[in-house]
PDB file of N, CA and C in Angstrom:
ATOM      1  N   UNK A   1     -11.119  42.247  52.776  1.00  0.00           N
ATOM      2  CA  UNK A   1     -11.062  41.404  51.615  1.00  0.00           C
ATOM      3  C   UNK A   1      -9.820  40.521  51.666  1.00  0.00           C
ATOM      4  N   UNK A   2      -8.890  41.250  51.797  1.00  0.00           N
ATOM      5  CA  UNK A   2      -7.714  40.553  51.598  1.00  0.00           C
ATOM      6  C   UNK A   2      -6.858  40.558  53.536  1.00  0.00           C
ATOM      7  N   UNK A   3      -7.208  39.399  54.214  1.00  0.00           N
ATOM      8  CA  UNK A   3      -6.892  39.129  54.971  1.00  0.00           C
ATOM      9  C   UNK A   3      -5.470  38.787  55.540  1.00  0.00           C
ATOM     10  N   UNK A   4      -5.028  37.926  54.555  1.00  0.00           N
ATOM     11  CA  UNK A   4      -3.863  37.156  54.820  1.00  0.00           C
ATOM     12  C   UNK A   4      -3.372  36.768  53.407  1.00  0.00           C
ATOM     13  N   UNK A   5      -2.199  36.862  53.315  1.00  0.00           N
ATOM     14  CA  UNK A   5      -1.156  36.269  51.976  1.00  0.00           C
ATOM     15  C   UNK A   5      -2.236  35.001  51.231  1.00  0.00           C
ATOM     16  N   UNK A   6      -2.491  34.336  52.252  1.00  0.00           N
ATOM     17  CA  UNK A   6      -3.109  33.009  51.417  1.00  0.00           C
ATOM     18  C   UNK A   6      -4.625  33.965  50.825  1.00  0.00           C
ATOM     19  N   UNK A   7      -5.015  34.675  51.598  1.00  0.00           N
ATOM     20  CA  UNK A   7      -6.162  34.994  50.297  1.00  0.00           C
ATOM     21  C   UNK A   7      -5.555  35.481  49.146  1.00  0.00           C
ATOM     22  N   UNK A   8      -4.755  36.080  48.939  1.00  0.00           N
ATOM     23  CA  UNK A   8      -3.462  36.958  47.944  1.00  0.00           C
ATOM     24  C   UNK A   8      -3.765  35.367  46.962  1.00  0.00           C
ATOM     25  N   UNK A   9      -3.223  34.937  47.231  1.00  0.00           N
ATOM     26  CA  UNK A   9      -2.987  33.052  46.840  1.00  0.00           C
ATOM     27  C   UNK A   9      -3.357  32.910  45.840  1.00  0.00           C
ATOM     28  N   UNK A  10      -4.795  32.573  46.584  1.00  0.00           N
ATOM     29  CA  UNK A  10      -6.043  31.945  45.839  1.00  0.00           C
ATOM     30  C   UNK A  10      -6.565  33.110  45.201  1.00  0.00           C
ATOM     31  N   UNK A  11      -6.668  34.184  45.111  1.00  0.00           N
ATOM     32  CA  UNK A  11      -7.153  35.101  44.215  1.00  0.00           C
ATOM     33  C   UNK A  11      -5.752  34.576  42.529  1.00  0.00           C
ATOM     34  N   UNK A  12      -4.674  34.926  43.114  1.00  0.00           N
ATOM     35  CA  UNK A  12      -3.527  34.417  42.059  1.00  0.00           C
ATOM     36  C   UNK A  12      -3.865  33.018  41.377  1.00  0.00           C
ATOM     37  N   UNK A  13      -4.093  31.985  41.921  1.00  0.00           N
ATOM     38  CA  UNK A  13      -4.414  30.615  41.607  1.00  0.00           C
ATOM     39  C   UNK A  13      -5.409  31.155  40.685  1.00  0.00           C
ATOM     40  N   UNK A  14      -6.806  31.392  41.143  1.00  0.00           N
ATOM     41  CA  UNK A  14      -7.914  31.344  40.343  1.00  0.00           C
ATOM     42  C   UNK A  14      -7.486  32.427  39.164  1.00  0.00           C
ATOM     43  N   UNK A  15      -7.032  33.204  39.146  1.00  0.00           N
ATOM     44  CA  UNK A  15      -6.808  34.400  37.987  1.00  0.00           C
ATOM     45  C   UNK A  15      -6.084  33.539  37.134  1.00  0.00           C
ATOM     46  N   UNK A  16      -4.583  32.415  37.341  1.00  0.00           N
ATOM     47  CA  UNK A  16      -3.799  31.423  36.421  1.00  0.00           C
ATOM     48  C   UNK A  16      -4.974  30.544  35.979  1.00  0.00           C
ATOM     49  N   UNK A  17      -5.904  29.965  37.318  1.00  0.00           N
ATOM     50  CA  UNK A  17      -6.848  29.158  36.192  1.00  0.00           C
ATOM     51  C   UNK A  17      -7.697  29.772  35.155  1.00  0.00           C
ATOM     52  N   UNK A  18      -8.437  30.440  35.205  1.00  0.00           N
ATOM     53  CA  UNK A  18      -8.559  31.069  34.754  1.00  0.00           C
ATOM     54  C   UNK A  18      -7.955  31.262  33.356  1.00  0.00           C
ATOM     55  N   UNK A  19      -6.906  31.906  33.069  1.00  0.00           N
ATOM     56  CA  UNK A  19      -6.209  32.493  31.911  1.00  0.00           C
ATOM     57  C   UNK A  19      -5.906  30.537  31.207  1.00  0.00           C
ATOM     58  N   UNK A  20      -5.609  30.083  32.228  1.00  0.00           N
ATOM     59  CA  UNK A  20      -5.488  28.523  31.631  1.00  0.00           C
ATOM     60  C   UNK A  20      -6.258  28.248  30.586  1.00  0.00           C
ATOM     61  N   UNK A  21      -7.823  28.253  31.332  1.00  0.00           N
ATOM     62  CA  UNK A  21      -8.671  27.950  30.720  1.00  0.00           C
ATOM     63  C   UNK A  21      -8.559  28.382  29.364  1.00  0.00           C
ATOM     64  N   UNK A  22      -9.014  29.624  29.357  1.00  0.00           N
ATOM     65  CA  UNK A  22      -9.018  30.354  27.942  1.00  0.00           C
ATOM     66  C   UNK A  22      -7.755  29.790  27.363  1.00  0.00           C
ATOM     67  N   UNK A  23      -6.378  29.685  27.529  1.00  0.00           N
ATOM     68  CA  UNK A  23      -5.582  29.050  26.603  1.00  0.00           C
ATOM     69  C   UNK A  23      -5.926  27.827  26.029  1.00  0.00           C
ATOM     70  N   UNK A  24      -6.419  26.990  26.909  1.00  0.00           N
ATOM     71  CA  UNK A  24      -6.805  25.400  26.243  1.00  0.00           C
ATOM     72  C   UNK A  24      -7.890  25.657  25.307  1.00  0.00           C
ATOM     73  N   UNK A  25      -8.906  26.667  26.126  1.00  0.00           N
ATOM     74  CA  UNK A  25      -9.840  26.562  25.032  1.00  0.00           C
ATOM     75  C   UNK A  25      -9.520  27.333  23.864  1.00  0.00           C
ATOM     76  N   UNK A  26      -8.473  28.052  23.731  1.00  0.00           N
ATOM     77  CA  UNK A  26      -7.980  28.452  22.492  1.00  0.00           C
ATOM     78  C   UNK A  26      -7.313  27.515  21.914  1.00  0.00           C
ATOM     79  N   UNK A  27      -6.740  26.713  22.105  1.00  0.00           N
ATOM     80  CA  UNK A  27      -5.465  25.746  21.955  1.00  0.00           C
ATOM     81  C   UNK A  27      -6.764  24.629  20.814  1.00  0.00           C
ATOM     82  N   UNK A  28      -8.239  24.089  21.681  1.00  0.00           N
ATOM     83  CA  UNK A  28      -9.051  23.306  21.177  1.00  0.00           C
ATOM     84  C   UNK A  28      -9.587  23.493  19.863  1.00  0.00           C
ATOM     85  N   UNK A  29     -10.111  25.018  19.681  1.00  0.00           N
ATOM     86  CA  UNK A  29     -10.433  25.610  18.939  1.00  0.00           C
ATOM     87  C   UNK A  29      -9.829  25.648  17.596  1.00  0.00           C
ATOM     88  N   UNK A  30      -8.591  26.249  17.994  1.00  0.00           N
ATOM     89  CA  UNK A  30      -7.214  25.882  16.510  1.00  0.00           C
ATOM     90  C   UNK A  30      -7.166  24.915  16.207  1.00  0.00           C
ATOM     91  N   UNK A  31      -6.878  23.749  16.944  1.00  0.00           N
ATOM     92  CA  UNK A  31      -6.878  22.149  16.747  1.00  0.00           C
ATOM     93  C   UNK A  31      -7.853  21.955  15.627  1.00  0.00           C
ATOM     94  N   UNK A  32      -9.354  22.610  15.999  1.00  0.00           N
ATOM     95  CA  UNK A  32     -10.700  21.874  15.607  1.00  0.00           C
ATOM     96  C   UNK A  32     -10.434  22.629  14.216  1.00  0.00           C
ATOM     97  N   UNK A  33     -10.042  23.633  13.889  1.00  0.00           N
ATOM     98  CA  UNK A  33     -10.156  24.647  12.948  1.00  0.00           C
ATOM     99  C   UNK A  33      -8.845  23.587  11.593  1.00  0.00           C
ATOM    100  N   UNK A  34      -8.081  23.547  12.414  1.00  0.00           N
ATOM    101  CA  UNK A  34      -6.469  22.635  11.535  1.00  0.00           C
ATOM    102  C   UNK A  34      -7.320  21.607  11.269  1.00  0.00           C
ATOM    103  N   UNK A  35      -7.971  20.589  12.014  1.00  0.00           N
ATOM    104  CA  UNK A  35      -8.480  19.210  11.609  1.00  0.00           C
ATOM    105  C   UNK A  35      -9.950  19.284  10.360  1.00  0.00           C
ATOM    106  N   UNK A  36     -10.508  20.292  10.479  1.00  0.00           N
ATOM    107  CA  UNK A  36     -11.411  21.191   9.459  1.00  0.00           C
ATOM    108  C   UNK A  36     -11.030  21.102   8.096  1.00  0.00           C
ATOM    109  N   UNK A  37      -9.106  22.056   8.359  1.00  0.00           N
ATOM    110  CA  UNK A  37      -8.955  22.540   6.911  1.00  0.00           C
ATOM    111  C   UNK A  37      -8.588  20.888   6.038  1.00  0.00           C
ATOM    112  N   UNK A  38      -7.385  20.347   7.028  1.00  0.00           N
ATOM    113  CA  UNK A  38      -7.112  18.814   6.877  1.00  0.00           C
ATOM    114  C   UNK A  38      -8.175  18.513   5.979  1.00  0.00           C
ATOM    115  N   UNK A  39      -9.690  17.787   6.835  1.00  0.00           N
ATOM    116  CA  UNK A  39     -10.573  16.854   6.035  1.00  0.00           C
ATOM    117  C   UNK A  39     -10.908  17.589   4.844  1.00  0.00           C
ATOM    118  N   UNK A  40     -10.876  19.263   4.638  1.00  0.00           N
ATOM    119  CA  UNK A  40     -11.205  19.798   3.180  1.00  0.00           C
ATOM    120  C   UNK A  40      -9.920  19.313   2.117  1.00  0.00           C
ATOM    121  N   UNK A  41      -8.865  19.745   2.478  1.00  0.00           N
ATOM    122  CA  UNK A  41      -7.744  19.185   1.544  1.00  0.00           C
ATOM    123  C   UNK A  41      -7.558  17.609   1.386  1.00  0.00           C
ATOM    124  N   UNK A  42      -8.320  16.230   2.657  1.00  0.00           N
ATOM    125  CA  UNK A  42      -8.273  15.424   2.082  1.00  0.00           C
ATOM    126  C   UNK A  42      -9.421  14.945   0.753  1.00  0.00           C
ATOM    127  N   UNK A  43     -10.107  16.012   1.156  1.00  0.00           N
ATOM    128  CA  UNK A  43     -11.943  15.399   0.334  1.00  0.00           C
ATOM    129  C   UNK A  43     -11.632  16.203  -1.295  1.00  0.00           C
ATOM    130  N   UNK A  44     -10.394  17.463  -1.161  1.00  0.00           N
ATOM    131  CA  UNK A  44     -10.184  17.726  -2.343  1.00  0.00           C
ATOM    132  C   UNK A  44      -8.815  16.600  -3.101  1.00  0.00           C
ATOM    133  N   UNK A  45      -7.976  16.134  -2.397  1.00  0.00           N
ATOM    134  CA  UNK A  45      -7.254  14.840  -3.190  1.00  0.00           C
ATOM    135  C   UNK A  45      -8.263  14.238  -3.612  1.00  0.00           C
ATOM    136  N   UNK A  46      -9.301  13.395  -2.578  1.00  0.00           N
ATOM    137  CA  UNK A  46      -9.787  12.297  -3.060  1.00  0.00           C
ATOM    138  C   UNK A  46     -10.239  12.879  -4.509  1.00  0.00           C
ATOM    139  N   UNK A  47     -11.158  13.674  -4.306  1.00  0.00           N
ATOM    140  CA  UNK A  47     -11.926  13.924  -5.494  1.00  0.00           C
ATOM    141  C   UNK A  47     -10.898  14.340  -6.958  1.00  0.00           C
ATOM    142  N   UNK A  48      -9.534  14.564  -6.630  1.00  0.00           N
ATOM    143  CA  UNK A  48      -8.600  14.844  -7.867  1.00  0.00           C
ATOM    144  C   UNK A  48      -8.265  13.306  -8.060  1.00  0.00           C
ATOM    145  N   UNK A  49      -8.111  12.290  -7.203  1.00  0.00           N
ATOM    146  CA  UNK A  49      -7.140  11.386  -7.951  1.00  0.00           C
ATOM    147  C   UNK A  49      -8.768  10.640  -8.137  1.00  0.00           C
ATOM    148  N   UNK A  50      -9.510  10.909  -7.773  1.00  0.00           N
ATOM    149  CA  UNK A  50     -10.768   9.570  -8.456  1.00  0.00           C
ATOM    150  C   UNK A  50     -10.891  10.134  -9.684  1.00  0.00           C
ATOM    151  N   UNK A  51     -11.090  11.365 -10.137  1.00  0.00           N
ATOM    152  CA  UNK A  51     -11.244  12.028 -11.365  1.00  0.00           C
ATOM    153  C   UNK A  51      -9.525  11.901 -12.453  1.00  0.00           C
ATOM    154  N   UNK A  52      -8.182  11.618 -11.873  1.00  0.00           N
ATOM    155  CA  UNK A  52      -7.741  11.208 -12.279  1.00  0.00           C
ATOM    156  C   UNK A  52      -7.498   9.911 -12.631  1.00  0.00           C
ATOM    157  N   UNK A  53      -7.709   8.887 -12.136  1.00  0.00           N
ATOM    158  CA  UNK A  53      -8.376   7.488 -12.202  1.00  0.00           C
ATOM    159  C   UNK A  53      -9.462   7.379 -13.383  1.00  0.00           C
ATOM    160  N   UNK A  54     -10.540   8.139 -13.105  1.00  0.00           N
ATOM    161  CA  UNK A  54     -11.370   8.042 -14.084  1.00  0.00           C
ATOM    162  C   UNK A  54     -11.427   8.284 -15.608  1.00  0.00           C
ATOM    163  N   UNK A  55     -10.510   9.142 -15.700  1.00  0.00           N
ATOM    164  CA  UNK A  55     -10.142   9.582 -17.394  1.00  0.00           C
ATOM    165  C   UNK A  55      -8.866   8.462 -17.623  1.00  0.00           C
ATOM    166  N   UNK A  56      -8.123   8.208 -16.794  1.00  0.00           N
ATOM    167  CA  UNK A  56      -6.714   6.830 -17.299  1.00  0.00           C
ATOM    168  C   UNK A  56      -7.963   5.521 -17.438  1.00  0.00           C
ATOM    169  N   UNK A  57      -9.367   5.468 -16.938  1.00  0.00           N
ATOM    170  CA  UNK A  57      -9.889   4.046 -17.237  1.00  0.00           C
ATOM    171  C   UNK A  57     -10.744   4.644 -18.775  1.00  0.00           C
ATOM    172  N   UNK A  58     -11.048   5.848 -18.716  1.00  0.00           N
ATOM    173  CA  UNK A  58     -11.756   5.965 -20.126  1.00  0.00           C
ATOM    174  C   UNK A  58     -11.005   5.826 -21.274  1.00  0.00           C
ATOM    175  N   UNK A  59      -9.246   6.417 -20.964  1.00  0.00           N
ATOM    176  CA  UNK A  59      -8.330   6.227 -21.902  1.00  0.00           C
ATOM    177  C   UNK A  59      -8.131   5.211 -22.131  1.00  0.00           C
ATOM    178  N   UNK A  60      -8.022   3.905 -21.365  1.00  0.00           N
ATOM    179  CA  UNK A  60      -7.960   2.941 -21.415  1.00  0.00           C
ATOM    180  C   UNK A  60      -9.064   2.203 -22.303  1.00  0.00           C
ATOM    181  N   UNK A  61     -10.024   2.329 -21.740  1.00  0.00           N
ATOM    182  CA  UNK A  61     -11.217   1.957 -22.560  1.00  0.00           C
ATOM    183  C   UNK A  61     -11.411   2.362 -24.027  1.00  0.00           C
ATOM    184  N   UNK A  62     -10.906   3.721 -24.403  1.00  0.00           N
ATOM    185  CA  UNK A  62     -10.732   4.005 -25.878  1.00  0.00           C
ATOM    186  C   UNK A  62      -9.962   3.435 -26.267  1.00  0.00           C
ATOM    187  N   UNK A  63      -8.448   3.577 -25.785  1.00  0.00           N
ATOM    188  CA  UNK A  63      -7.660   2.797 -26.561  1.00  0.00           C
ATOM    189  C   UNK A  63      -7.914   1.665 -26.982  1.00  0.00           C
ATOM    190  N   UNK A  64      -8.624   0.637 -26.156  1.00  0.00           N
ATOM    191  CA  UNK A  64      -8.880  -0.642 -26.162  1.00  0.00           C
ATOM    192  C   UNK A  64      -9.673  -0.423 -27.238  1.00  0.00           C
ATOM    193  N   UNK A  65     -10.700   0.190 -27.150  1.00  0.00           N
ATOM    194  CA  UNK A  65     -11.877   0.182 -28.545  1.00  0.00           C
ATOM    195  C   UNK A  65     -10.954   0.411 -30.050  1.00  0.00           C
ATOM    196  N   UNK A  66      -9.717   1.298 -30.179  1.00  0.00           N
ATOM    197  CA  UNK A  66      -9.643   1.541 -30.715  1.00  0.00           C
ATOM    198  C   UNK A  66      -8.552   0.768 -31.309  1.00  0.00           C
ATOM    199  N   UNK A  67      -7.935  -0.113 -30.630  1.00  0.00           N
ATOM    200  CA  UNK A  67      -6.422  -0.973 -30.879  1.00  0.00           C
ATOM    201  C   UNK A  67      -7.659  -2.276 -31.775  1.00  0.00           C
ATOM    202  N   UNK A  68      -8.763  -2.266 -30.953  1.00  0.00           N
ATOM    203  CA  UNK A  68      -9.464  -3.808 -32.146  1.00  0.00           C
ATOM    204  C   UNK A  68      -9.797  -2.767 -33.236  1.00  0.00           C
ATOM    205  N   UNK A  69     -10.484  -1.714 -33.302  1.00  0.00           N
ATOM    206  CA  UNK A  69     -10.617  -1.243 -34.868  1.00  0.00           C
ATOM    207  C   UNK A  69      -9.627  -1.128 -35.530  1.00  0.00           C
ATOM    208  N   UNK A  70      -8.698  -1.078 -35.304  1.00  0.00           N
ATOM    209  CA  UNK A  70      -7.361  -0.888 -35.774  1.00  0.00           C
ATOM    210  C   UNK A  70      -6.687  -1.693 -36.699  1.00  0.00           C
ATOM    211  N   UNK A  71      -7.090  -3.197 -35.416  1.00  0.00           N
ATOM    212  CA  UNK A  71      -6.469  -4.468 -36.103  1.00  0.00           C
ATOM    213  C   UNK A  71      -7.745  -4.904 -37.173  1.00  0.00           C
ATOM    214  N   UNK A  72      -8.773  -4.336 -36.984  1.00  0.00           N
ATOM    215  CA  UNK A  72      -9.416  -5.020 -38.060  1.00  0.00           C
ATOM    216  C   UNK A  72      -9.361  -4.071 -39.172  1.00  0.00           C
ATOM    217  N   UNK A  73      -8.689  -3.025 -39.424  1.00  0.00           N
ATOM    218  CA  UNK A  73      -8.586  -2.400 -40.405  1.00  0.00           C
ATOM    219  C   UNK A  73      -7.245  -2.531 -40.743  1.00  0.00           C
ATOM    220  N   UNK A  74      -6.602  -2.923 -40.436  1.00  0.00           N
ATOM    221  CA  UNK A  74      -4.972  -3.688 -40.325  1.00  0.00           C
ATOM    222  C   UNK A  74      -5.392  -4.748 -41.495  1.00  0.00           C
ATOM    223  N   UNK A  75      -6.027  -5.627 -41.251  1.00  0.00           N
ATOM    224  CA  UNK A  75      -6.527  -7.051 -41.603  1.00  0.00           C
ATOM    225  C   UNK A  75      -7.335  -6.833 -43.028  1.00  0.00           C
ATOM    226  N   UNK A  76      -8.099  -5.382 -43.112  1.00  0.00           N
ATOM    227  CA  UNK A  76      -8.476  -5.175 -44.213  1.00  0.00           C
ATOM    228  C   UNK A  76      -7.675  -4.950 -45.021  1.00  0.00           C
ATOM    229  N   UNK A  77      -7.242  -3.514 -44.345  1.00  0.00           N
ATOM    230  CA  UNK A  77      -5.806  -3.084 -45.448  1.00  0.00           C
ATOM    231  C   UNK A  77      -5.041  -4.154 -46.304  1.00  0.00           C
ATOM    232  N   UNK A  78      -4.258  -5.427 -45.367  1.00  0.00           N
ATOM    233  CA  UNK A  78      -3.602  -6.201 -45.776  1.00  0.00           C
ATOM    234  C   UNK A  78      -4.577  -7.127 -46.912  1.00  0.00           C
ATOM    235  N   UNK A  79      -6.131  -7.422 -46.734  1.00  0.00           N
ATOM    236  CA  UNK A  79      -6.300  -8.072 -47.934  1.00  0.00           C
ATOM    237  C   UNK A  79      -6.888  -7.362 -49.105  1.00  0.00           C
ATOM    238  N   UNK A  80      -6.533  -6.251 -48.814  1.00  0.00           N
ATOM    239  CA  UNK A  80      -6.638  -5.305 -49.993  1.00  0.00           C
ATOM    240  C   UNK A  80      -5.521  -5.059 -51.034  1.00  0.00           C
ATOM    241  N   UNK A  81      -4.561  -5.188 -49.977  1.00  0.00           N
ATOM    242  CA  UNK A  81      -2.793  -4.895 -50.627  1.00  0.00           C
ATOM    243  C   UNK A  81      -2.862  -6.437 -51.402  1.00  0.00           C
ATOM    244  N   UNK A  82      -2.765  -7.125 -50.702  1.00  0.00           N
ATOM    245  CA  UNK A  82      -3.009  -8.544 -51.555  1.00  0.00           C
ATOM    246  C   UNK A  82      -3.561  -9.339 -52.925  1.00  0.00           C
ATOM    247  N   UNK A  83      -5.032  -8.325 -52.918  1.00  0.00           N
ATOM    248  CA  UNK A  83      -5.952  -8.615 -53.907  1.00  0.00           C
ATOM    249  C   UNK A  83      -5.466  -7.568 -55.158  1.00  0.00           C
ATOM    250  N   UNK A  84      -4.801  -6.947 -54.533  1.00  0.00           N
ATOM    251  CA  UNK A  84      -4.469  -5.167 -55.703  1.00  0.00           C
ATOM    252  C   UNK A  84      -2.653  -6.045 -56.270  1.00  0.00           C
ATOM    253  N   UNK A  85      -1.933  -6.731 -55.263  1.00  0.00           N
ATOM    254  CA  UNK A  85      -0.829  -7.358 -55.535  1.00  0.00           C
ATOM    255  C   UNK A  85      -1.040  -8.939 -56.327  1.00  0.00           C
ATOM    256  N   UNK A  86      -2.108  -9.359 -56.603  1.00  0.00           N
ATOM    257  CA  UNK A  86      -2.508 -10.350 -56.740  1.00  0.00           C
ATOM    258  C   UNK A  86      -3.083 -10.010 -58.672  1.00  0.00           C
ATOM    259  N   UNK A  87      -3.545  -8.849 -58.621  1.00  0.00           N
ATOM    260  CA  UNK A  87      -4.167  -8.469 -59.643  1.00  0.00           C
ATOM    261  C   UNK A  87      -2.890  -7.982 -60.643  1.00  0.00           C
ATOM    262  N   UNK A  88      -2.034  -7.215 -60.036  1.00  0.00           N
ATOM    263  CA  UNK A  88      -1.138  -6.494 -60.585  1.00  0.00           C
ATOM    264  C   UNK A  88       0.311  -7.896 -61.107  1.00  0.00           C
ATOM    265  N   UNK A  89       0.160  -8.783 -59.981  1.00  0.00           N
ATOM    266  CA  UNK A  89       0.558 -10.051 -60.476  1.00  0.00           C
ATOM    267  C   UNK A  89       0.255 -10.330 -62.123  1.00  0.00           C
ATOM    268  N   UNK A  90      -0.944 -10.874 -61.850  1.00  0.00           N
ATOM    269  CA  UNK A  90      -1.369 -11.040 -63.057  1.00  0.00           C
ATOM    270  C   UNK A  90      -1.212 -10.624 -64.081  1.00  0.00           C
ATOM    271  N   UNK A  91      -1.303  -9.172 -64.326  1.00  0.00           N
ATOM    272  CA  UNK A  91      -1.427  -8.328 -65.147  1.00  0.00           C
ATOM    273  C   UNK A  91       0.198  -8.202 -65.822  1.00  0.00           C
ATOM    274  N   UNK A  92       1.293  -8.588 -64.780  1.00  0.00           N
ATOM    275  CA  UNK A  92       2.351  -8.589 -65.620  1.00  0.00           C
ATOM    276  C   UNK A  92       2.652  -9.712 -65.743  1.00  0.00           C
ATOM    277  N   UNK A  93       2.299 -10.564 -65.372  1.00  0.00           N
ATOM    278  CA  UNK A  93       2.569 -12.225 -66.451  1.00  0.00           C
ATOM    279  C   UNK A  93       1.489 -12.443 -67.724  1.00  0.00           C
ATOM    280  N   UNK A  94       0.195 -12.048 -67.941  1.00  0.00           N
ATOM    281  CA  UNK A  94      -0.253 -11.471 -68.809  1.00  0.00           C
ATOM    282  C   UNK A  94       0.290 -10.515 -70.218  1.00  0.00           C
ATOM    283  N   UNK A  95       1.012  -9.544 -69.696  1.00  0.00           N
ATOM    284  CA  UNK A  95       1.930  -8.856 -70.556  1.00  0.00           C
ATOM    285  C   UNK A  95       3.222  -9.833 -71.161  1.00  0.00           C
ATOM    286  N   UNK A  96       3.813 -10.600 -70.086  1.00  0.00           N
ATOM    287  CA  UNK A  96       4.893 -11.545 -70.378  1.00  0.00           C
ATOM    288  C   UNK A  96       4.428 -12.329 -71.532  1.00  0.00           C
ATOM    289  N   UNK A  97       3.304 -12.901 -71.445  1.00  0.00           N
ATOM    290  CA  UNK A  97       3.526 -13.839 -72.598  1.00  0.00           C
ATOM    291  C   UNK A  97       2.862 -13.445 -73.638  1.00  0.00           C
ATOM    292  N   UNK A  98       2.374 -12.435 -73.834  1.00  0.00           N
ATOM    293  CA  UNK A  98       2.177 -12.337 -75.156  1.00  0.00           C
ATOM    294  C   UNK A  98       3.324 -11.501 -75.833  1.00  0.00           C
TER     295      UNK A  98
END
């Protein structure tokens, strides 16, 4: 079997390739496994900041709905205060002269 040092060799060579192998293909494996977890933790950002995005445009959108009801109840209020200040006007220059 073992003739000469150089068969010694190449039995050694092939046993390092060998063990090589299996390291790279362990080495590939982890890689593939890390680049796996990666695209899960990027697909879970995306999906947090679109869902955070999405409630700052609904807030937005309420507020907005709610800054014009606002002003138009602003606008009421004020010609209410007016018509009640307008009346109450009256009512004491009324008293004045008699």
């Amino acid at each position: 079997m073992l003739e000469t040092s150089q068969d010694l060799l190449y039995i050694v060579i092939a046993f390092c390739a060998l063990w090589l192998t299996i390291f790279i293909c362990w080495v590939i494996y982890y890689f593939a496994m890390i680049l796996k977890r990666v695209y899960g933790v990027m697909e879970t950002f995306t999906k947090t900041f679109e869902a955070v995005r999405d409630f700052f445009e609904k807030a937005k959108e309420k507020l907005e709905k709610t800054s014009s009801s606002l002003t138009l109840l602003l606008n009421l209020g004020k010609k209410i205060y007016d018509t009640v200040a307008e009346k109450q006007a009256a009512k004491t220059a009324k008293k004045k002269t008699k």
